[in-house]
Protein backbone atom coordinates (compact mmCIF):
# COMPACT_ATOMS: atom_id res chain seq x y z
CA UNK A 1 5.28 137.13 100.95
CA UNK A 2 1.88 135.61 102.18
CA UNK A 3 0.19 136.40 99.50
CA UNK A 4 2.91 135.20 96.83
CA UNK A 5 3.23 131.69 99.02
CA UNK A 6 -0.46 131.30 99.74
CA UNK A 7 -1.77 132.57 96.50
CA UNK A 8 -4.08 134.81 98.60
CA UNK A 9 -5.26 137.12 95.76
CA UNK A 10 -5.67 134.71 93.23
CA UNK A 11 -8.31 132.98 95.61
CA UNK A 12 -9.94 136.00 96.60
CA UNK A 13 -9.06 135.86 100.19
CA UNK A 14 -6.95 137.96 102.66
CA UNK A 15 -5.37 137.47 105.82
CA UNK A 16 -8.08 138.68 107.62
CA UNK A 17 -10.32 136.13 106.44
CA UNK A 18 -7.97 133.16 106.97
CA UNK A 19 -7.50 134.23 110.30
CA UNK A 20 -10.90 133.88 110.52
CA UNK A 21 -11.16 130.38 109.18
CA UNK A 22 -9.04 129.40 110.98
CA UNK A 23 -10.37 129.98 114.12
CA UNK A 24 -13.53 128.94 113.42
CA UNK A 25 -12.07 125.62 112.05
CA UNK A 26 -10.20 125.07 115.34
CA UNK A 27 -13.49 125.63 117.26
CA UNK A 28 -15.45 123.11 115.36
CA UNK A 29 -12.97 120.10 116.04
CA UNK A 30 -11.65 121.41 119.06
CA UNK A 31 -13.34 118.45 121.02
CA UNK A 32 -10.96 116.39 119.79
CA UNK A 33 -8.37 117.34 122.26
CA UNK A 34 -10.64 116.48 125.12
CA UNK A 35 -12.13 113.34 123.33
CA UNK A 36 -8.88 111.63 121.82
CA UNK A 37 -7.34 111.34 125.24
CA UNK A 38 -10.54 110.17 126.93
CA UNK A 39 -10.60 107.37 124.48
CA UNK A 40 -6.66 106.22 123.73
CA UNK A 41 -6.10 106.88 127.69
CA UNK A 42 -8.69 103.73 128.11
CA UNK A 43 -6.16 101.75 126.17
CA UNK A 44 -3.34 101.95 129.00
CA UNK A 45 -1.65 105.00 127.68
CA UNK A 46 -0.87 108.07 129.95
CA UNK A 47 -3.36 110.23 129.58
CA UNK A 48 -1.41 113.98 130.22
CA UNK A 49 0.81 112.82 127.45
CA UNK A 50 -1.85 111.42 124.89
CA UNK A 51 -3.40 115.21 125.51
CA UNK A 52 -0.45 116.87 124.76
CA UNK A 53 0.26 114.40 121.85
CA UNK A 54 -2.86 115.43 120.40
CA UNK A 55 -2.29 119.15 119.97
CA UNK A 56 1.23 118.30 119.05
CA UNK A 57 0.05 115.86 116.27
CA UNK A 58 -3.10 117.94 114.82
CA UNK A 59 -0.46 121.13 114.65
CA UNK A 60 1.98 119.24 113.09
CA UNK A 61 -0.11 117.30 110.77
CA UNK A 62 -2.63 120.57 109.83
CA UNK A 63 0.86 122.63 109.24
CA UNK A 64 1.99 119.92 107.07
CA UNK A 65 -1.00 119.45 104.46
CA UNK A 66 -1.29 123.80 104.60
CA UNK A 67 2.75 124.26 103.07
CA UNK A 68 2.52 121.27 101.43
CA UNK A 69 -0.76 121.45 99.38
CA UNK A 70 -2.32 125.09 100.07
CA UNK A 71 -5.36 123.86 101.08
CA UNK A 72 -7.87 124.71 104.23
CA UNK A 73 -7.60 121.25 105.71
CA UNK A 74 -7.19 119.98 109.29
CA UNK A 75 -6.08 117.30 110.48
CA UNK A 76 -6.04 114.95 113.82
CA UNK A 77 -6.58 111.65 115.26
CA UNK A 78 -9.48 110.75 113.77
CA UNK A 79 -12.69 109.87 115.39
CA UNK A 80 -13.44 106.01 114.90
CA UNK A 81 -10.07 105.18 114.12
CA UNK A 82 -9.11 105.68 117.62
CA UNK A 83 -12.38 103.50 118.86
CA UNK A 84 -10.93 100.76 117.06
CA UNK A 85 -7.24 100.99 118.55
CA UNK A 86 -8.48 100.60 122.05
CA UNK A 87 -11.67 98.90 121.66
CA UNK A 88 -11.11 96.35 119.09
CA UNK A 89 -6.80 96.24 119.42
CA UNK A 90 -5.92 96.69 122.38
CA UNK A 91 -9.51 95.96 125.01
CA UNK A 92 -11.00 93.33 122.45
CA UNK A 93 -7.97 91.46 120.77
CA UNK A 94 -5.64 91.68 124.19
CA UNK A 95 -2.88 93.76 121.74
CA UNK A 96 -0.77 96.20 124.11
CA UNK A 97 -1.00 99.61 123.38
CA UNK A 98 2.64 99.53 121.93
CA UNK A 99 2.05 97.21 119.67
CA UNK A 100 -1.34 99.14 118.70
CA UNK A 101 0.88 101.66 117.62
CA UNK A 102 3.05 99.39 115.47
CA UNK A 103 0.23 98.49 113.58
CA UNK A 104 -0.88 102.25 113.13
CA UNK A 105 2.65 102.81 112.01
CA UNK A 106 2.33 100.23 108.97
CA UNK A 107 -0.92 101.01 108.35
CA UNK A 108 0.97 104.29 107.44
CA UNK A 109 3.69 103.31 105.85
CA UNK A 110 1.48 101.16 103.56
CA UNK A 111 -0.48 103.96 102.68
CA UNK A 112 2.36 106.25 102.05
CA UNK A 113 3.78 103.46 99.40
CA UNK A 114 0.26 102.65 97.64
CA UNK A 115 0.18 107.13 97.42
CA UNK A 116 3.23 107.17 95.82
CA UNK A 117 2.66 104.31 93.49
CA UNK A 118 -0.58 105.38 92.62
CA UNK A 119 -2.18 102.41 93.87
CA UNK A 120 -4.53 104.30 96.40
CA UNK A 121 -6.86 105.47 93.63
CA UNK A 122 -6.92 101.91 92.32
CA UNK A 123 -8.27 100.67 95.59
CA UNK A 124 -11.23 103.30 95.87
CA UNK A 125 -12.79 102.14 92.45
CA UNK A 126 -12.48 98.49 93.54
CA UNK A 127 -14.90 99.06 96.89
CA UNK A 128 -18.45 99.38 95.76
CA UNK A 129 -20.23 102.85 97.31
CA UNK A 130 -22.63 100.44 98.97
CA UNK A 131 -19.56 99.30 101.42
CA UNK A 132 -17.92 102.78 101.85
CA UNK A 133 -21.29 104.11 102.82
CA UNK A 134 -21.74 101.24 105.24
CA UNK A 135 -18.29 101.11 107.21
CA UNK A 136 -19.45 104.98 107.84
CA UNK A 137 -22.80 104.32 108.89
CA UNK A 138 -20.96 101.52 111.31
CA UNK A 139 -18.20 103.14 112.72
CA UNK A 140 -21.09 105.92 113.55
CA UNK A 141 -23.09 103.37 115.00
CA UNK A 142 -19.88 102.05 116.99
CA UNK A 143 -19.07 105.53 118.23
CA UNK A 144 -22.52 106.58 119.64
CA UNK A 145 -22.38 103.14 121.30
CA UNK A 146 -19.47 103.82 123.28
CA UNK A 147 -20.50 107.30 124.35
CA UNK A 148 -23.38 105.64 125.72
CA UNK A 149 -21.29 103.13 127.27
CA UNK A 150 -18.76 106.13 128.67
CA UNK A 151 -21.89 108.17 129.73
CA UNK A 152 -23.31 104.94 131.87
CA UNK A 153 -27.08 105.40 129.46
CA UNK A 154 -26.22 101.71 128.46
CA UNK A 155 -24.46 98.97 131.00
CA UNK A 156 -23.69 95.44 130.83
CA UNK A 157 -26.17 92.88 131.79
CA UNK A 158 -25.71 88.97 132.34
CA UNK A 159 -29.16 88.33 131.17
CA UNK A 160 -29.43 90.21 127.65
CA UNK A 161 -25.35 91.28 127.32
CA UNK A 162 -26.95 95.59 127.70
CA UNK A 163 -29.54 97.20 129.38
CA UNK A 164 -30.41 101.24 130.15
CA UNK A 165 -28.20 102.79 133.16
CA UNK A 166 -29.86 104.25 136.07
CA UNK A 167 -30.51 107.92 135.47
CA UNK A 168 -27.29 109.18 137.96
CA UNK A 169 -26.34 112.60 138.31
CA UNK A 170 -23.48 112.35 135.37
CA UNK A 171 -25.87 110.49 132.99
CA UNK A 172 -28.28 113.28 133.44
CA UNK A 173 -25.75 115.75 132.79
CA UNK A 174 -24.68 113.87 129.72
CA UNK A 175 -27.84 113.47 128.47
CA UNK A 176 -28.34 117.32 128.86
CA UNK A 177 -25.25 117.66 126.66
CA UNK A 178 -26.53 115.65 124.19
CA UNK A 179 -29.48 118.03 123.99
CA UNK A 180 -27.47 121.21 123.74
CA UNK A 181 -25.09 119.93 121.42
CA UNK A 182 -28.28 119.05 119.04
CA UNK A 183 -29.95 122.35 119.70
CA UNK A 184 -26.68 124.42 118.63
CA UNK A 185 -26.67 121.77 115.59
CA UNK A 186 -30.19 123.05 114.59
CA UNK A 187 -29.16 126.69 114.94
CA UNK A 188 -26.14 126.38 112.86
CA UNK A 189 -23.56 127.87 115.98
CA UNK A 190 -20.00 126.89 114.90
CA UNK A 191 -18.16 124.59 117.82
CA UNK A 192 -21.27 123.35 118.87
CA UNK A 193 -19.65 120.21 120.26
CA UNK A 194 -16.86 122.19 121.99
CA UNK A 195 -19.60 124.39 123.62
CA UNK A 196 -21.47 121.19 124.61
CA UNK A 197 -18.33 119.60 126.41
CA UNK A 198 -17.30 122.58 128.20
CA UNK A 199 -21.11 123.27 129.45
CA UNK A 200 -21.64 120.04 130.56
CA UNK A 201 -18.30 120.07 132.39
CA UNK A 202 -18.77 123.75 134.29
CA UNK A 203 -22.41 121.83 135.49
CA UNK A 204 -20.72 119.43 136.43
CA UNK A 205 -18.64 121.28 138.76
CA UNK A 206 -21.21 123.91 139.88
CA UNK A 207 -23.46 120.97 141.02
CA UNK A 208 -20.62 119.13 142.53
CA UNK A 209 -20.47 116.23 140.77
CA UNK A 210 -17.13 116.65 139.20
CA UNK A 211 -14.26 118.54 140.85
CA UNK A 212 -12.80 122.14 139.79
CA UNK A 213 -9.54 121.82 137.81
CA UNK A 214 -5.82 122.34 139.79
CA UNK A 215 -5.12 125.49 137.52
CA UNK A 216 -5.56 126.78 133.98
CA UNK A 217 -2.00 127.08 132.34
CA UNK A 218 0.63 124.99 132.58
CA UNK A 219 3.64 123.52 130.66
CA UNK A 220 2.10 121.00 128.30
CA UNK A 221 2.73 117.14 130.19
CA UNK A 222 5.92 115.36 128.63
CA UNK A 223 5.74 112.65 125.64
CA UNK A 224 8.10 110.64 126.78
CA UNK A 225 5.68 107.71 128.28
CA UNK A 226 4.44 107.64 124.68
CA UNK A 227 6.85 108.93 122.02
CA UNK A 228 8.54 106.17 119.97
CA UNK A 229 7.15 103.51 122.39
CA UNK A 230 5.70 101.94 119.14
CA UNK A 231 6.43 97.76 119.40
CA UNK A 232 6.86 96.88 115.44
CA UNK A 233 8.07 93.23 115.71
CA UNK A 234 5.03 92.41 117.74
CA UNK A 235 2.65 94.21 115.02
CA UNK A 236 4.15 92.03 111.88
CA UNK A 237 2.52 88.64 113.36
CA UNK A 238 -0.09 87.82 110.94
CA UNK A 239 -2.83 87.90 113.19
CA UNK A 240 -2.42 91.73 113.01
CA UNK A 241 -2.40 91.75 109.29
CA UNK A 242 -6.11 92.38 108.96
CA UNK A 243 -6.12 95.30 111.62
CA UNK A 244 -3.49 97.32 109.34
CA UNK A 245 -5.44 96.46 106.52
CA UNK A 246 -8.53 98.24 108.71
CA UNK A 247 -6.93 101.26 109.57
CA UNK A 248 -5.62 101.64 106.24
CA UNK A 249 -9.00 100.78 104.66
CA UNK A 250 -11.01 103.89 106.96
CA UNK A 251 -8.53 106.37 106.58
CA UNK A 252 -8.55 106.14 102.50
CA UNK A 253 -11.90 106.78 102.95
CA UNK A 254 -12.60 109.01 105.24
CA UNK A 255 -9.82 111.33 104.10
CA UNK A 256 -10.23 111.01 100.36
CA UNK A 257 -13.99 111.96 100.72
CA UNK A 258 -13.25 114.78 102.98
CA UNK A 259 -10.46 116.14 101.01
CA UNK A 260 -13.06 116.25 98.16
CA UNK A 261 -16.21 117.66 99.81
CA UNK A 262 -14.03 120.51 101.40
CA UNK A 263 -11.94 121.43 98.24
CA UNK A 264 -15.25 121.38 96.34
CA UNK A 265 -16.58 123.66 98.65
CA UNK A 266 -13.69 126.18 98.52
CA UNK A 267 -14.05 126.11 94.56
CA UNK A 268 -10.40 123.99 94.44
CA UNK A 269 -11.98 121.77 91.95
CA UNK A 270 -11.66 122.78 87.73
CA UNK A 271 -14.07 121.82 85.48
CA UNK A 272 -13.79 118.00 84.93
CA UNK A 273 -13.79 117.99 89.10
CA UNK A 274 -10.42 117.22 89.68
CA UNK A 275 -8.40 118.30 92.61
CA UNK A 276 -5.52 120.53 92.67
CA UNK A 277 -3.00 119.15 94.77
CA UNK A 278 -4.58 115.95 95.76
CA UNK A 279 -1.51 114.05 95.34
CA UNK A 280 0.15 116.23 97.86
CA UNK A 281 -2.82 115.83 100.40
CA UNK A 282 -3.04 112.53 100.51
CA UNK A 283 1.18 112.14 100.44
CA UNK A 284 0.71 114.49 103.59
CA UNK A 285 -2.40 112.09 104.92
CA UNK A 286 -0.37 109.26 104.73
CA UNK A 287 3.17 110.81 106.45
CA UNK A 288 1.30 112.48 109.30
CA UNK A 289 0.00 108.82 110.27
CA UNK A 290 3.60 107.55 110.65
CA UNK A 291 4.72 110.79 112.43
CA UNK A 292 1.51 110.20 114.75
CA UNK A 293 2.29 106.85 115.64
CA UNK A 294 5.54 107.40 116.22
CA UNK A 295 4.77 109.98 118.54
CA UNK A 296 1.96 107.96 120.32
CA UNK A 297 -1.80 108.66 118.70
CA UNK A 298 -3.94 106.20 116.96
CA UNK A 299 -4.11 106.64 112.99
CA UNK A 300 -4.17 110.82 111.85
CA UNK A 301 -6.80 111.64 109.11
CA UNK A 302 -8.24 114.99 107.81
CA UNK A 303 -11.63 116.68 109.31
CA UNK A 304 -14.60 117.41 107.32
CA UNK A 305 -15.31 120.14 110.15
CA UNK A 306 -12.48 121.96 108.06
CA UNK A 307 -15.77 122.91 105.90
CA UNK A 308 -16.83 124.92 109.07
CA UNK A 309 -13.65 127.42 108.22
CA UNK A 310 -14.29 127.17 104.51
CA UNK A 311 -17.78 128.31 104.77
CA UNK A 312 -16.26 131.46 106.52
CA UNK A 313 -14.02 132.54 103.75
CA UNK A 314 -11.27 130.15 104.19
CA UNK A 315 -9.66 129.38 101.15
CA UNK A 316 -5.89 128.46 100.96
CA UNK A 317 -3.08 126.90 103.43
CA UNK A 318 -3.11 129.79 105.09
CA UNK A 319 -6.60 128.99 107.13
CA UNK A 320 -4.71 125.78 108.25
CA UNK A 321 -1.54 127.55 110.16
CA UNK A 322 -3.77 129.69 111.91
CA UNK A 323 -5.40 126.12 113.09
CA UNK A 324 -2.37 124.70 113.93
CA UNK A 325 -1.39 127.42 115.99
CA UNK A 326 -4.49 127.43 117.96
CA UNK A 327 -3.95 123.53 118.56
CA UNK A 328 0.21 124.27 119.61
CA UNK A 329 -1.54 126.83 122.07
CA UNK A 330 -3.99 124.86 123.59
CA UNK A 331 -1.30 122.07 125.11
CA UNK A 332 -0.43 125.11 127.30
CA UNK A 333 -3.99 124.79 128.75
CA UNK A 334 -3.67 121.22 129.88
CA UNK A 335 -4.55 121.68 133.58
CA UNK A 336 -8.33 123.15 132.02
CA UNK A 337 -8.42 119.87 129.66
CA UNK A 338 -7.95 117.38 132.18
CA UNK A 339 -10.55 119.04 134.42
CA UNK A 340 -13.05 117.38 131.92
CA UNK A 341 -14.58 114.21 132.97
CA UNK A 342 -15.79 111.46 130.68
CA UNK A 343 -19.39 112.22 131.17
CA UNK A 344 -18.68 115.48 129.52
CA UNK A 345 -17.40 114.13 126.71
CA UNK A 346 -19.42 111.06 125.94
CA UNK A 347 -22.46 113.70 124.06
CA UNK A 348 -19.84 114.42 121.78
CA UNK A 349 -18.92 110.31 120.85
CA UNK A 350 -22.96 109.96 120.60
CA UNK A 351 -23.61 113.50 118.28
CA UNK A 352 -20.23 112.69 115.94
CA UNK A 353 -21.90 108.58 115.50
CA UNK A 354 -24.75 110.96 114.41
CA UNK A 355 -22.93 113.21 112.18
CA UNK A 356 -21.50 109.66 110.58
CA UNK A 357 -24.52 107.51 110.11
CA UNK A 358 -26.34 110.09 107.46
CA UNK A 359 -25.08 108.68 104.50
CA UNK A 360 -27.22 105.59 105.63
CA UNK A 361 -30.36 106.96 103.32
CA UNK A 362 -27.73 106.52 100.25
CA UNK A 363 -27.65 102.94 100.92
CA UNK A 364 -30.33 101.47 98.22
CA UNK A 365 -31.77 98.50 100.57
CA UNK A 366 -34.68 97.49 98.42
CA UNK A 367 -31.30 95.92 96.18
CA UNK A 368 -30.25 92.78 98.09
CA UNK A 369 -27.23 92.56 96.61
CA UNK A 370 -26.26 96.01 98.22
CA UNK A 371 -28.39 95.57 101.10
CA UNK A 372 -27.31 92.60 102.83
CA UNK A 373 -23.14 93.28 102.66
CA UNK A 374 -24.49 96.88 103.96
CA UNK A 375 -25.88 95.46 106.32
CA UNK A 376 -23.54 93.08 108.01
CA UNK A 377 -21.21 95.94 107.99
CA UNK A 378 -22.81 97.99 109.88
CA UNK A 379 -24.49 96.05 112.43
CA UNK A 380 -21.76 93.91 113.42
CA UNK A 381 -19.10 96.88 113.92
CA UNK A 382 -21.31 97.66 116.92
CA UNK A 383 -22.59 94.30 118.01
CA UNK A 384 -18.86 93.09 117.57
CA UNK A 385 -17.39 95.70 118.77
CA UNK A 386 -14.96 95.47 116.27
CA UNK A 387 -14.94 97.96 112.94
CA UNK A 388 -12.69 95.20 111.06
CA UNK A 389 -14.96 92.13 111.55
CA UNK A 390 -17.84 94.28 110.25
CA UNK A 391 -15.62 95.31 107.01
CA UNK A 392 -14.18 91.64 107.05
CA UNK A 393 -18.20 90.02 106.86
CA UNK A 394 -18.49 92.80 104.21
CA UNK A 395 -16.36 92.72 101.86
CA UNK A 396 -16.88 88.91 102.24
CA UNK A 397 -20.44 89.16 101.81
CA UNK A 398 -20.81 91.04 98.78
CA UNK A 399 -18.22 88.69 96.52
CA UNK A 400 -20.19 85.43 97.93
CA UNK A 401 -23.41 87.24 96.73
CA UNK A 402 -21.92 87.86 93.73
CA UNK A 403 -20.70 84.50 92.81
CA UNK A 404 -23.86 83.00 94.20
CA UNK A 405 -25.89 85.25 91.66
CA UNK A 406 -23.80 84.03 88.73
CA UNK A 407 -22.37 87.90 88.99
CA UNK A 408 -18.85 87.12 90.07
CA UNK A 409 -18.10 89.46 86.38
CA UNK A 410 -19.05 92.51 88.38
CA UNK A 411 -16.89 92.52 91.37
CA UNK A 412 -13.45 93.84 90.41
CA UNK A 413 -10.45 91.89 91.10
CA UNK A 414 -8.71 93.83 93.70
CA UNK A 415 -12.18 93.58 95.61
CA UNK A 416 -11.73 89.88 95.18
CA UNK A 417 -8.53 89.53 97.04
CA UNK A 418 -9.53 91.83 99.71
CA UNK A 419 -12.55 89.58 100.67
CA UNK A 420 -10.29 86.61 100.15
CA UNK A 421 -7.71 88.34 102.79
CA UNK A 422 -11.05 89.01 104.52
CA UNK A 423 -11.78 85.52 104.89
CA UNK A 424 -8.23 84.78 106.26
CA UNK A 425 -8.39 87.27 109.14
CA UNK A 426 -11.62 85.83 109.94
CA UNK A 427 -10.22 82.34 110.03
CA UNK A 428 -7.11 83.03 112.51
């Protein structure tokens, strides 16, 4: 029956080896269960729920895109995506976490309707590369800032707005993390981030600087202070218009390119490159952000660490339940997951803003007309603190640039109306 549902044979695969995948899959983006809550829990939001939420979610979302498309994809909150719901929504523009939600929600819903209508496609080959490379670099950049921020390496100053920390206990410990995380990097061990959050964490507790968690199983903590909380009438005010546009914007991205890097590498590609399936994966993309919000996590997008179980064998759907079931089990460890304090997760913000900013070298900077909307993109995500204001002075940018260069020919239309909605947001 596996084999007849999964197409196991005809992918040269067995159960054994999905299994496999699977696992090592789960280990690679594990961290997100401990990292997701440690961000979103800044926000307001209970953090026992937004851990259990996050299992829930990346089970439910992972399980999804494996019946629906047979492919060795996981998926989660994503990494940046949550940065900008409590840094930019909720801590920088004074939007409740409810609300936040509400505006993940559409974001969704959008998505889901621009899938189906094709429209999605439409919107890639309007963006130039130069900008898609950027709002990576950025959100990288943005990401390793606020690990450095959580870890206490950089503080606030009156005199210069940042300054380096003082070298306590927890910053050394995080800065060790950040070391052993990079070291595992180098010699290629799978879950390297996982290993660096839990290592930092036991020294933590052996040197008494953190304390020892209450237990290690447990019931997973109840939803309720987050499921369906969503505020929708407060997330249609205009003001908000640019922020779904945002979320929408990185998640087309970020999942479209990893959905195509990781089918590539599991030979799920025929011979004019095209996807089987895709269709279905980004369908599933799109509905597991509305089910997320709904249930109370910022916007759900797929992992490129799924190319961790793919280099193992992984091959179909089937990689992707065994996953999910390793996520659905590890709610039951909750007591272990809240043990972890934020200096223990901070190395992995700072390694993933890494892992994000090496497309920069792709950027061609000696061409100004690339260069400079690159730039603004990814300097003022950061300095903003605020991943749509750097895609806003972007896409704004690079039409200006354009026109100014008697070029205006080049820049498709849909990119035109996108820096003219740009210029709106910017204005209110």
């Amino acid at each position: 029956m596996l084999d007849r549902f999964f197409r196991l044979q005809q992918r040269g695969t067995t159960v054994r080896n999905e299994a496999v995948a699977g696992l090592t899959t789960f280990l690679t983006a594990a961290y997100i269960i401990f990292v997701n809550p440690a961000i979103l829990s800044q926000a307001g939001m209970d953090k026992g729920a937004l851990t259990t939420v996050t299992c829930l979610v990346a089970a439910l979302a992972t399980l999804l895109i494996a019946l629906w498309a047979n492919v060795p994809l996981m998926m989660a909150p994503g990494m940046g995506l949550n940065a900008f719901f409590t840094y930019t929504l909720v801590m920088g523009e004074g939007v409740s976490w409810q609300t936040a939600l509400g505006v993940v929600f559409l974001s969704g819903v959008v998505f889901l309707i621009l899938t189906w209508m094709g429209v999605r496609e439409r919107i890639v080959r309007a963006i130039p590369v130069s900008l898609r490379l950027a709002a990576s670099v950025g959100i990288g950049l943005f990401i390793a800032f606020i690990g450095m921020q959580n870890l206490g390496l950089i503080v606030n100053s009156d005199a210069v707005l940042v300054q380096l920390g003082s070298f306590s206990p927890p910053v050394i410990l995080g800065l060790g993390g950040v070391l052993l995380a990079a070291t595992l990097e180098i010699r290629r061990v799978r879950g390297s981030l996982l290993i660096a959050i839990l290592a930092v964490t036991l020294a933590g507790m052996l040197f008494g600087v953190s304390e020892l968690p209450a237990g290690i199983l447990s019931l997973p903590p109840s939803i309720a202070p987050l499921a369906f909380e969503l505020d929708l009438a407060g997330a249609l005010q205009v003001s908000l218009w640019a922020s779904i546009f945002s979320f929408m914007f990185v998640d087309l991205f970020d999942s479209l390119g990893t959905m195509l890097a990781v089918c590539r590498q599991a030979g799920l590609s025929n011979e004019k490159g095209e996807i089987e399936n895709l269709p279905q994966m980004l369908g599933a993309d799109a509905l597991a952000t509305v089910g997320g919000a709904l249930l109370g996590t910022s916007t759900t997008t797929a992992y490129i660490e799924s190319a961790s179980g793919v280099s193992v064998g992984g091959r179909t759907g089937l990689t992707s339940v065994f996953t999910a079931l390793c996520f659905a089990l590890a709610a039951f460890f909750t007591p272990l997951i809240a043990a972890v304090p934020a200096y223990a997760t901070a190395p992995a913000l700072i390694v993933v803003g890494l892992f994000m900013m090496r497309n920069i070298t792709e950027i061609d900077f000696d061409n100004f007309e690339e260069a400079v909307p690159a730039f603004l993109t990814m300097t003022l995500m950061p300095l903003c603190y605020s991943i749509a204001t750097g895609l806003a002075f972007g896409f704004l940018s690079f039409v200006l640039i354009k026109l100014l260069a008697g070029k205006i020919r080049q820049c498709d239309p849909v990119l035109i109306l996108v820096a003219v909605l740009s210029l709106l947001s910017l204005s209110l």
